[in-house]
PDB file of N, CA and C in Angstrom:
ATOM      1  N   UNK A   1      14.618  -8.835  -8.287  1.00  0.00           N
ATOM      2  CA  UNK A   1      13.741  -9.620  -7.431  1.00  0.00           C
ATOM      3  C   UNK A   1      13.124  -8.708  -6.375  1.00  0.00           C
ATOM      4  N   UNK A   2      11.827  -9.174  -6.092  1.00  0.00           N
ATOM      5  CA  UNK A   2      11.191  -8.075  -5.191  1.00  0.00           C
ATOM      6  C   UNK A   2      10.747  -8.946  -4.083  1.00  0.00           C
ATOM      7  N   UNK A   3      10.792  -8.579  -2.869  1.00  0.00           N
ATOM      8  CA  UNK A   3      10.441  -9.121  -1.746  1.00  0.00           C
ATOM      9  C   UNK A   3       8.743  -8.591  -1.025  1.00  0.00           C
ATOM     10  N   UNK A   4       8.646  -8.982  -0.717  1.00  0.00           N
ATOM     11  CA  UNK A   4       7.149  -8.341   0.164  1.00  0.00           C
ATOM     12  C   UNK A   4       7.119  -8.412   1.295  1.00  0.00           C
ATOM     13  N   UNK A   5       6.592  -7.993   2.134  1.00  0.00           N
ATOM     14  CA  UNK A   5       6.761  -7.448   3.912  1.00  0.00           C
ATOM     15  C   UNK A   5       5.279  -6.527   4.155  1.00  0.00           C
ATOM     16  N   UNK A   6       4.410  -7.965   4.864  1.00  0.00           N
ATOM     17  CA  UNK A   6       3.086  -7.782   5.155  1.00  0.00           C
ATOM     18  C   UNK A   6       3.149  -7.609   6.415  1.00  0.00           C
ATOM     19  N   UNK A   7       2.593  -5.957   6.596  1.00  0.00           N
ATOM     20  CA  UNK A   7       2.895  -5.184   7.596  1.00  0.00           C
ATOM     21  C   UNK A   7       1.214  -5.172   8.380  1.00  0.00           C
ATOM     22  N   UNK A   8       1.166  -6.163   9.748  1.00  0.00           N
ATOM     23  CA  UNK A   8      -0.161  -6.091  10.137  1.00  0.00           C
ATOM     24  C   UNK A   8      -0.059  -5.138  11.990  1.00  0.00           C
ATOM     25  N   UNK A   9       1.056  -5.517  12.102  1.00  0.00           N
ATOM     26  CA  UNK A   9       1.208  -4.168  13.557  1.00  0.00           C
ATOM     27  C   UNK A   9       2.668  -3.306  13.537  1.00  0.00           C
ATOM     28  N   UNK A  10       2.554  -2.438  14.511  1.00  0.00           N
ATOM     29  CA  UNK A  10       4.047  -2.519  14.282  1.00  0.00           C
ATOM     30  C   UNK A  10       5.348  -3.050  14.757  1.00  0.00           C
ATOM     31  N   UNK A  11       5.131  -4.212  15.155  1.00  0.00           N
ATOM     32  CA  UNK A  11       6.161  -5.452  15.324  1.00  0.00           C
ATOM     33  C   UNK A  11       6.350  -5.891  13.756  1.00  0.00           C
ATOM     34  N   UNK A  12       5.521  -5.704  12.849  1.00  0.00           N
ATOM     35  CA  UNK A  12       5.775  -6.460  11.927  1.00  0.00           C
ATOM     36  C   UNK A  12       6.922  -5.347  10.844  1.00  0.00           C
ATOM     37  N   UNK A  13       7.080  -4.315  11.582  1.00  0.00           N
ATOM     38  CA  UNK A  13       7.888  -3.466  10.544  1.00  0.00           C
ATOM     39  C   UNK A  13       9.413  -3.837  10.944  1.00  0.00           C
ATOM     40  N   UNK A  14      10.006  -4.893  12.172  1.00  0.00           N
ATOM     41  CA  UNK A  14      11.021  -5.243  12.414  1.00  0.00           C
ATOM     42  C   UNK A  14      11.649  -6.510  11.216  1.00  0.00           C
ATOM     43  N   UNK A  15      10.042  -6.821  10.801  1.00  0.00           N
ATOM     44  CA  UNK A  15      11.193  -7.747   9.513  1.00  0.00           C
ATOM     45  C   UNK A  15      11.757  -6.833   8.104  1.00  0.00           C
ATOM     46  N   UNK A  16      11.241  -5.772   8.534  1.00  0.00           N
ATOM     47  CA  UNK A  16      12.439  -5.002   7.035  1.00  0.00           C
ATOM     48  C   UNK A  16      13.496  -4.524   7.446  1.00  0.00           C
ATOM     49  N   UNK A  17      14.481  -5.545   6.293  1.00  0.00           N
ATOM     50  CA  UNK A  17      15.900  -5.233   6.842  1.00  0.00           C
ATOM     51  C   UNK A  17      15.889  -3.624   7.545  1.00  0.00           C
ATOM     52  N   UNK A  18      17.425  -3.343   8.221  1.00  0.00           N
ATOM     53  CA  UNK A  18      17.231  -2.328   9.181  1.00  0.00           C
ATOM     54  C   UNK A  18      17.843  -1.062   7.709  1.00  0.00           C
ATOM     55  N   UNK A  19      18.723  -1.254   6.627  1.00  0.00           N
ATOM     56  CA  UNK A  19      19.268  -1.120   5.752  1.00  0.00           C
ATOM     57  C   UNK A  19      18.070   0.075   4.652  1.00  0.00           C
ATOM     58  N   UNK A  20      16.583  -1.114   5.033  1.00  0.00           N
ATOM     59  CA  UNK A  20      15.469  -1.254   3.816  1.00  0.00           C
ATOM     60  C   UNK A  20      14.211  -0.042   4.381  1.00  0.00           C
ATOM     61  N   UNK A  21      14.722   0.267   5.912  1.00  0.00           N
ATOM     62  CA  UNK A  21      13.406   0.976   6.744  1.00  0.00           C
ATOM     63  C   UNK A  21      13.029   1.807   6.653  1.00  0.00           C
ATOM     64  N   UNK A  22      14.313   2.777   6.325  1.00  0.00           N
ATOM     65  CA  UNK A  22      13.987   4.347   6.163  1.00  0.00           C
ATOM     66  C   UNK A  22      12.794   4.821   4.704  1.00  0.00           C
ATOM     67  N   UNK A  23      12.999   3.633   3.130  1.00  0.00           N
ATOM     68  CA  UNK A  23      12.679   3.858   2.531  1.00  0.00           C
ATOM     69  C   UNK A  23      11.001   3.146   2.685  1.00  0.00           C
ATOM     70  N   UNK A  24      11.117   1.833   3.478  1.00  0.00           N
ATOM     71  CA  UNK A  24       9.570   1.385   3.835  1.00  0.00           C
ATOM     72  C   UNK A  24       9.049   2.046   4.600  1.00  0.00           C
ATOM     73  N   UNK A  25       9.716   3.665   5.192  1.00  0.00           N
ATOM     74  CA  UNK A  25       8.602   3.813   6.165  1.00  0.00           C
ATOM     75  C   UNK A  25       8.594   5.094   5.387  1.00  0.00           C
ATOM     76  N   UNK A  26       8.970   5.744   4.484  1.00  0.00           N
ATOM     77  CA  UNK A  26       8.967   6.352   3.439  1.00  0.00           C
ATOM     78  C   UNK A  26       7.303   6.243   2.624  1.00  0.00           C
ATOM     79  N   UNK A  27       7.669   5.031   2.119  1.00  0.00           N
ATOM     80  CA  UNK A  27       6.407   4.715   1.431  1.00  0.00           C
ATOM     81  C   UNK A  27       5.378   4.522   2.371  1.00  0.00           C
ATOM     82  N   UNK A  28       5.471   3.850   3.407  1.00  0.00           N
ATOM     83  CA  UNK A  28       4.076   3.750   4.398  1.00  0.00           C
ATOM     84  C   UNK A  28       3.286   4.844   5.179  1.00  0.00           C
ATOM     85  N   UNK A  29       4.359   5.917   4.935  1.00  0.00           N
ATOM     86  CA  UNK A  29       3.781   8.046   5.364  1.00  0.00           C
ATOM     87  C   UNK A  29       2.792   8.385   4.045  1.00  0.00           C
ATOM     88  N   UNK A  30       3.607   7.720   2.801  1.00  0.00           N
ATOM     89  CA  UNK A  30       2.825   8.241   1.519  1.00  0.00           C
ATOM     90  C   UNK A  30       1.230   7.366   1.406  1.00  0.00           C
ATOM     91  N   UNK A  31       1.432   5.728   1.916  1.00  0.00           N
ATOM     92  CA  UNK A  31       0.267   5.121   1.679  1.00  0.00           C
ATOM     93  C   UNK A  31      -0.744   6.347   2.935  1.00  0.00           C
ATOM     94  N   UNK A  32       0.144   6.646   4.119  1.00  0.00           N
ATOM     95  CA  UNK A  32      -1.335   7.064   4.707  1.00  0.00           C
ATOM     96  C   UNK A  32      -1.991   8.307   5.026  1.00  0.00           C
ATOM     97  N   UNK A  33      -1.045   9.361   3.728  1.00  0.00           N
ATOM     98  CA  UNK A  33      -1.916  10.616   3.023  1.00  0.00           C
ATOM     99  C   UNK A  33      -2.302   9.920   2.156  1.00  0.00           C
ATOM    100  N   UNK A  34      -2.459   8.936   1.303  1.00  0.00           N
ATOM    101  CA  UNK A  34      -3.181   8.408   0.279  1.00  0.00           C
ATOM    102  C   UNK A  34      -4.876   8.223   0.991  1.00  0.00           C
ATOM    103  N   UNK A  35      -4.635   7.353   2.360  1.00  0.00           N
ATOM    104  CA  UNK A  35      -6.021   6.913   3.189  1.00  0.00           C
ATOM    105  C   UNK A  35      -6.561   8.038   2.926  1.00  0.00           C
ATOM    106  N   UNK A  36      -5.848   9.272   3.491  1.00  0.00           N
ATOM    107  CA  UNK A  36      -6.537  10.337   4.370  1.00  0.00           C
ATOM    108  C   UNK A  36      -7.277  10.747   3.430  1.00  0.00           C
ATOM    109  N   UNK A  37      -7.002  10.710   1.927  1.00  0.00           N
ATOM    110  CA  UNK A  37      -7.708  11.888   1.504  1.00  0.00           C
ATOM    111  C   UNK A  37      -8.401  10.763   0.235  1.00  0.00           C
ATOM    112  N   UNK A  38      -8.450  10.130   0.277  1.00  0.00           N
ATOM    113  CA  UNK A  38      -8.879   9.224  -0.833  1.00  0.00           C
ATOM    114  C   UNK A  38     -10.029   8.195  -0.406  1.00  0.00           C
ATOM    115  N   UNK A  39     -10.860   7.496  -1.025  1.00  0.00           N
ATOM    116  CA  UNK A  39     -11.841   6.346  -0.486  1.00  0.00           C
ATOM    117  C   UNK A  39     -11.710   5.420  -1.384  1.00  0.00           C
ATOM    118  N   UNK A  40     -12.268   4.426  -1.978  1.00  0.00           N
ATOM    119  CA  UNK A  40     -12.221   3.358  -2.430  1.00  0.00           C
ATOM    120  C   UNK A  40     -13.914   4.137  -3.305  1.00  0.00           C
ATOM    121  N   UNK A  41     -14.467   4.675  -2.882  1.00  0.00           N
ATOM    122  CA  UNK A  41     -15.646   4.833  -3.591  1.00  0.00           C
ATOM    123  C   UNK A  41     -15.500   6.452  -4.499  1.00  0.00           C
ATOM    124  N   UNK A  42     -14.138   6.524  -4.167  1.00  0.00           N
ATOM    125  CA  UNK A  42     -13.851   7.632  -5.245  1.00  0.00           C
ATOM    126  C   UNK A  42     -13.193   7.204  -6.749  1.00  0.00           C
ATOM    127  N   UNK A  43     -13.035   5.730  -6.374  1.00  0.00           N
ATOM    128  CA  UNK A  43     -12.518   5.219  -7.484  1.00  0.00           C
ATOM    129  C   UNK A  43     -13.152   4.188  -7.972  1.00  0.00           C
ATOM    130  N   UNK A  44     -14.130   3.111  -7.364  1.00  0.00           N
ATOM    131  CA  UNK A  44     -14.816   2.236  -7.777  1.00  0.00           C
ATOM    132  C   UNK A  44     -16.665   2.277  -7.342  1.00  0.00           C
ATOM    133  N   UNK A  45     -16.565   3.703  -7.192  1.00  0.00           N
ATOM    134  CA  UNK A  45     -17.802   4.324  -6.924  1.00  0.00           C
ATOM    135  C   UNK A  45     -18.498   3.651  -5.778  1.00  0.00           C
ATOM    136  N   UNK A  46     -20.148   3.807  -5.299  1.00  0.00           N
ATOM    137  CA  UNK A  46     -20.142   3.937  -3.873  1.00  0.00           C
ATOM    138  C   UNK A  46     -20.500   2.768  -3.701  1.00  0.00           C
ATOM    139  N   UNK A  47     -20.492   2.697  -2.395  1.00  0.00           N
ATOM    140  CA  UNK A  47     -20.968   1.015  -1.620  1.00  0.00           C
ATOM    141  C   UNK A  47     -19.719   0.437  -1.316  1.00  0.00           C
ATOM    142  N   UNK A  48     -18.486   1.008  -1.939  1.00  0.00           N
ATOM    143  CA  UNK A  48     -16.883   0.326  -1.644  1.00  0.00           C
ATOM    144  C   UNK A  48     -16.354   1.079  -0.352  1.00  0.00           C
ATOM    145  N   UNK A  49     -15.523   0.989   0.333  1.00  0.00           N
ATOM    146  CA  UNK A  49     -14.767   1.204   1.430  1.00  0.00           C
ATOM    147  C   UNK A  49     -13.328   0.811   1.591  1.00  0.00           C
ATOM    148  N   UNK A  50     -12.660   1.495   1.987  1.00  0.00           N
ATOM    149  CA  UNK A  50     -11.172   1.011   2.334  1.00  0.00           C
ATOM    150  C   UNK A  50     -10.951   0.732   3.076  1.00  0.00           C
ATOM    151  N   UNK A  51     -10.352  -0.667   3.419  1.00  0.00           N
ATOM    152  CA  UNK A  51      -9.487  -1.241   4.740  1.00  0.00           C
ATOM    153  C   UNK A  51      -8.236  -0.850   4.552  1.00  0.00           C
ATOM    154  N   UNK A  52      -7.979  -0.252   6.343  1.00  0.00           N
ATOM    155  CA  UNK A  52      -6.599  -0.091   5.961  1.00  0.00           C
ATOM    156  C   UNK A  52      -6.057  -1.056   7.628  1.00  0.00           C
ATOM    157  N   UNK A  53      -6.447  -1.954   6.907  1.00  0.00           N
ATOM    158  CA  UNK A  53      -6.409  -2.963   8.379  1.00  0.00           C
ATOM    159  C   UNK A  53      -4.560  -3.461   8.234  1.00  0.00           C
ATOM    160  N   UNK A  54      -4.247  -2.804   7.318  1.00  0.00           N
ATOM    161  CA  UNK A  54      -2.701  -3.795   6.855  1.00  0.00           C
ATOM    162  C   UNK A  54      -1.926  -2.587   5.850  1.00  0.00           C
ATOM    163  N   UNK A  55      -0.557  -3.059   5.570  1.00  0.00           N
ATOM    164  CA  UNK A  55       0.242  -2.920   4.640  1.00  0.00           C
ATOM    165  C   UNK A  55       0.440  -2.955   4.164  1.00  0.00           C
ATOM    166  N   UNK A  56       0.704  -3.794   2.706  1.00  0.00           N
ATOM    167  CA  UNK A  56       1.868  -4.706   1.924  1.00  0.00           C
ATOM    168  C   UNK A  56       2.868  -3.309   1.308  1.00  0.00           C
ATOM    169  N   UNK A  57       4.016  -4.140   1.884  1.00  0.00           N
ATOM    170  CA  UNK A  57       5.380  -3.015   1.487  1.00  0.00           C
ATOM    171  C   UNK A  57       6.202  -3.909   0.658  1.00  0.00           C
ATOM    172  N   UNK A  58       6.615  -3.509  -0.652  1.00  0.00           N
ATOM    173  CA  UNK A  58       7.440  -4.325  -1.469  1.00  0.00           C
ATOM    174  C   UNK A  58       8.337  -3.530  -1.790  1.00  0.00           C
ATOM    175  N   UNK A  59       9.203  -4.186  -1.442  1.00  0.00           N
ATOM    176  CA  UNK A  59      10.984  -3.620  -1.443  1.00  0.00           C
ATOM    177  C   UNK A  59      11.004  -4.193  -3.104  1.00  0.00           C
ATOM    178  N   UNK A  60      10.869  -3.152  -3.983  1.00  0.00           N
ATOM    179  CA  UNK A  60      11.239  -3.070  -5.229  1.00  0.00           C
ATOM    180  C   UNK A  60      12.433  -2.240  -6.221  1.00  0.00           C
ATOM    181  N   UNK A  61      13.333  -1.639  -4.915  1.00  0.00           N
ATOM    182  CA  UNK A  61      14.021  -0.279  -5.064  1.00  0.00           C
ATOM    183  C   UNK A  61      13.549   0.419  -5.920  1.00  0.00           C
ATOM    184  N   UNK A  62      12.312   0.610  -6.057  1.00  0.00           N
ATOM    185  CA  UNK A  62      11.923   2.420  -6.572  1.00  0.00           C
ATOM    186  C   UNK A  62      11.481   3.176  -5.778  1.00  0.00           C
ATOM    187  N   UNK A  63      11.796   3.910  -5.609  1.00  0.00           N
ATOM    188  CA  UNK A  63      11.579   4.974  -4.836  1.00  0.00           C
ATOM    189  C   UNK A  63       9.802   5.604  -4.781  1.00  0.00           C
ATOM    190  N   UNK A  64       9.699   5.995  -3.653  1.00  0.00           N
ATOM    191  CA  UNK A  64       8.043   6.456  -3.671  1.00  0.00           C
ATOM    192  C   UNK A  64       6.762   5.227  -4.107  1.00  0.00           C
ATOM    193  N   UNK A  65       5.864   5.308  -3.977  1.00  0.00           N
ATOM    194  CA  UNK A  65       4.930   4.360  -4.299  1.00  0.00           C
ATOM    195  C   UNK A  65       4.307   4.192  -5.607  1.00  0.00           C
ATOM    196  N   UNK A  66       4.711   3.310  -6.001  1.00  0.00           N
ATOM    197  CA  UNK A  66       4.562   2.909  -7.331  1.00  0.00           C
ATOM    198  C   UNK A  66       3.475   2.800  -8.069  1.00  0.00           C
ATOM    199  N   UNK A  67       2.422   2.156  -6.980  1.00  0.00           N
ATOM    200  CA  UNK A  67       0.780   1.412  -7.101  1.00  0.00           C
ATOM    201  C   UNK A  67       0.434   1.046  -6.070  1.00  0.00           C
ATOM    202  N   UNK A  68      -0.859   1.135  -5.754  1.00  0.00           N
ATOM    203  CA  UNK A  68      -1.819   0.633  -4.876  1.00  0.00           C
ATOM    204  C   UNK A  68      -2.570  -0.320  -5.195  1.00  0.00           C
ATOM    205  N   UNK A  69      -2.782  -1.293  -4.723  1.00  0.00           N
ATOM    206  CA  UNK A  69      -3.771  -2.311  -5.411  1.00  0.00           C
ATOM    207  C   UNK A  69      -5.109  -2.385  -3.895  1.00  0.00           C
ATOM    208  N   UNK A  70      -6.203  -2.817  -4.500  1.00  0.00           N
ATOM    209  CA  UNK A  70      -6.906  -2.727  -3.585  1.00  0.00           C
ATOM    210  C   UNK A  70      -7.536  -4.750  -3.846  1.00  0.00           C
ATOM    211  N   UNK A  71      -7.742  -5.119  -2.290  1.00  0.00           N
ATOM    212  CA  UNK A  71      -8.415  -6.614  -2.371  1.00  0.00           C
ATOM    213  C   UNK A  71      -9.196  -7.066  -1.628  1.00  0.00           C
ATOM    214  N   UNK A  72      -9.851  -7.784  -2.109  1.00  0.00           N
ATOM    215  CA  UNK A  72     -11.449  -8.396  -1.110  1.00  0.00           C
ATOM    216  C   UNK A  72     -11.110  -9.684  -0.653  1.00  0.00           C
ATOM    217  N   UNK A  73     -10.822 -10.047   0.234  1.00  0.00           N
ATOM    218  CA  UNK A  73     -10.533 -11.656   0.545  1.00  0.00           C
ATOM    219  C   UNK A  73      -9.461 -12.457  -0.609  1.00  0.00           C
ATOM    220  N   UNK A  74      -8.596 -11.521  -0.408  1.00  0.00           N
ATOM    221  CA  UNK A  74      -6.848 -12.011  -1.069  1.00  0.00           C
ATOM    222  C   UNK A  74      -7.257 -11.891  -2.681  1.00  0.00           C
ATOM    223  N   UNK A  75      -8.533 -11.582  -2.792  1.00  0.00           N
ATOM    224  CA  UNK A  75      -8.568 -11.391  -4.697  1.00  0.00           C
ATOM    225  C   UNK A  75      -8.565  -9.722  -5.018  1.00  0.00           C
ATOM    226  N   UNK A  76      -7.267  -9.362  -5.685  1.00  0.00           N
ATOM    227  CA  UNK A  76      -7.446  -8.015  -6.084  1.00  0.00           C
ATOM    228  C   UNK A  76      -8.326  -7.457  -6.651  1.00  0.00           C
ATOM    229  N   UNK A  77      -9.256  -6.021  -6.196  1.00  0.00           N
ATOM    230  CA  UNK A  77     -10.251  -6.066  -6.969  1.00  0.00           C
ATOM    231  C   UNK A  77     -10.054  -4.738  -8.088  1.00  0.00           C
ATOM    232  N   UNK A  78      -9.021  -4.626  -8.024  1.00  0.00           N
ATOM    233  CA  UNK A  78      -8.353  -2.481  -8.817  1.00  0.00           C
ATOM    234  C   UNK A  78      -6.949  -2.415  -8.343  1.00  0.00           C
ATOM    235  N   UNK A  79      -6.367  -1.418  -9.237  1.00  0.00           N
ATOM    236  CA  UNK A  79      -4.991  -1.193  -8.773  1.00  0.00           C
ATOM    237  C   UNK A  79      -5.093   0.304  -9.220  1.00  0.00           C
ATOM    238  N   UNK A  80      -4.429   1.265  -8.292  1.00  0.00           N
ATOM    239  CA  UNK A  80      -4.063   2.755  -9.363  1.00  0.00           C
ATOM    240  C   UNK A  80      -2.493   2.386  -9.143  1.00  0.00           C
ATOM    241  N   UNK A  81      -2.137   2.533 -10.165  1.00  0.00           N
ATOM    242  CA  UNK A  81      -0.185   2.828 -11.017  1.00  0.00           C
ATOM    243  C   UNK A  81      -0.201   3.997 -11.494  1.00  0.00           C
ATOM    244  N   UNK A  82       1.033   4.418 -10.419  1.00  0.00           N
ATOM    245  CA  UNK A  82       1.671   5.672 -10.644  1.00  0.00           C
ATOM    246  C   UNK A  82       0.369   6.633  -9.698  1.00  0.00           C
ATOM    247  N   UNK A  83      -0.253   5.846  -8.868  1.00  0.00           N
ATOM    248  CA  UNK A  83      -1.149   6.940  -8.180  1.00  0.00           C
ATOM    249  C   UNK A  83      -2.055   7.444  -8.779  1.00  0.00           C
ATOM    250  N   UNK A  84      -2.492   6.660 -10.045  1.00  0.00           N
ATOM    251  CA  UNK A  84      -3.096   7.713 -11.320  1.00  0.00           C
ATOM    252  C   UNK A  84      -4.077   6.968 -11.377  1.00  0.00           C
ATOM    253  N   UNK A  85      -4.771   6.664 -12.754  1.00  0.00           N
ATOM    254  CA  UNK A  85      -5.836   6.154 -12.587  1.00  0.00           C
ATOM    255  C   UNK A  85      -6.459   4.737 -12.549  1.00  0.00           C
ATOM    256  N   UNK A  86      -7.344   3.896 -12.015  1.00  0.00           N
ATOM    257  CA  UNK A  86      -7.981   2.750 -11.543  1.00  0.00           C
ATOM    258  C   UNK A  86      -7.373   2.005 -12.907  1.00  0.00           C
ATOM    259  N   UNK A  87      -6.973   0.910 -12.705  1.00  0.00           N
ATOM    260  CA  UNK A  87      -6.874   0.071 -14.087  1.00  0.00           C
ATOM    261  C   UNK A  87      -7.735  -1.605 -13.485  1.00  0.00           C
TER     262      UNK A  87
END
């Protein structure tokens, strides 16, 4: 079972268990060398942009970041899995 933990400040990183943090803040260093060096129009070509107005951290126990999904008004619009390529 996987939980989710929608991370919008950082008050909101107090709801992952204290147990669960080291590895959510693990993944949330990796989402933001992902920002730094990546765009949304490197993958769904131009006129797209990335918000990185938020989080979503899912305690799935795997280690490192699994996938990124990207969404426009709560409808996903792309995902890269495994960091690799747009599906």
């Amino acid at each position: 079972m996987t939980t989710e933990y929608q991370i919008n400040s950082l008050n909101d990183f107090l709801d992952v268990p204290e147990d669960k943090q080291k590895q959510c803040l693990e993944d949330f260093g990796e989402w933001l060398t992902f920002c730094r060096h990546h765009s949304l129009s490197d993958v769904f070509g131009p006129h797209t942009t990335l918000s990185t107005d938020s989080f979503m951290w899912i305690d799935d126990d795997v280690r490192g970041v699994s996938d990124v999904s990207f969404s426009v008004n709560g409808e996903e619009i792309g995902r890269l899995s495994d960091m690799g390529e747009a599906t």
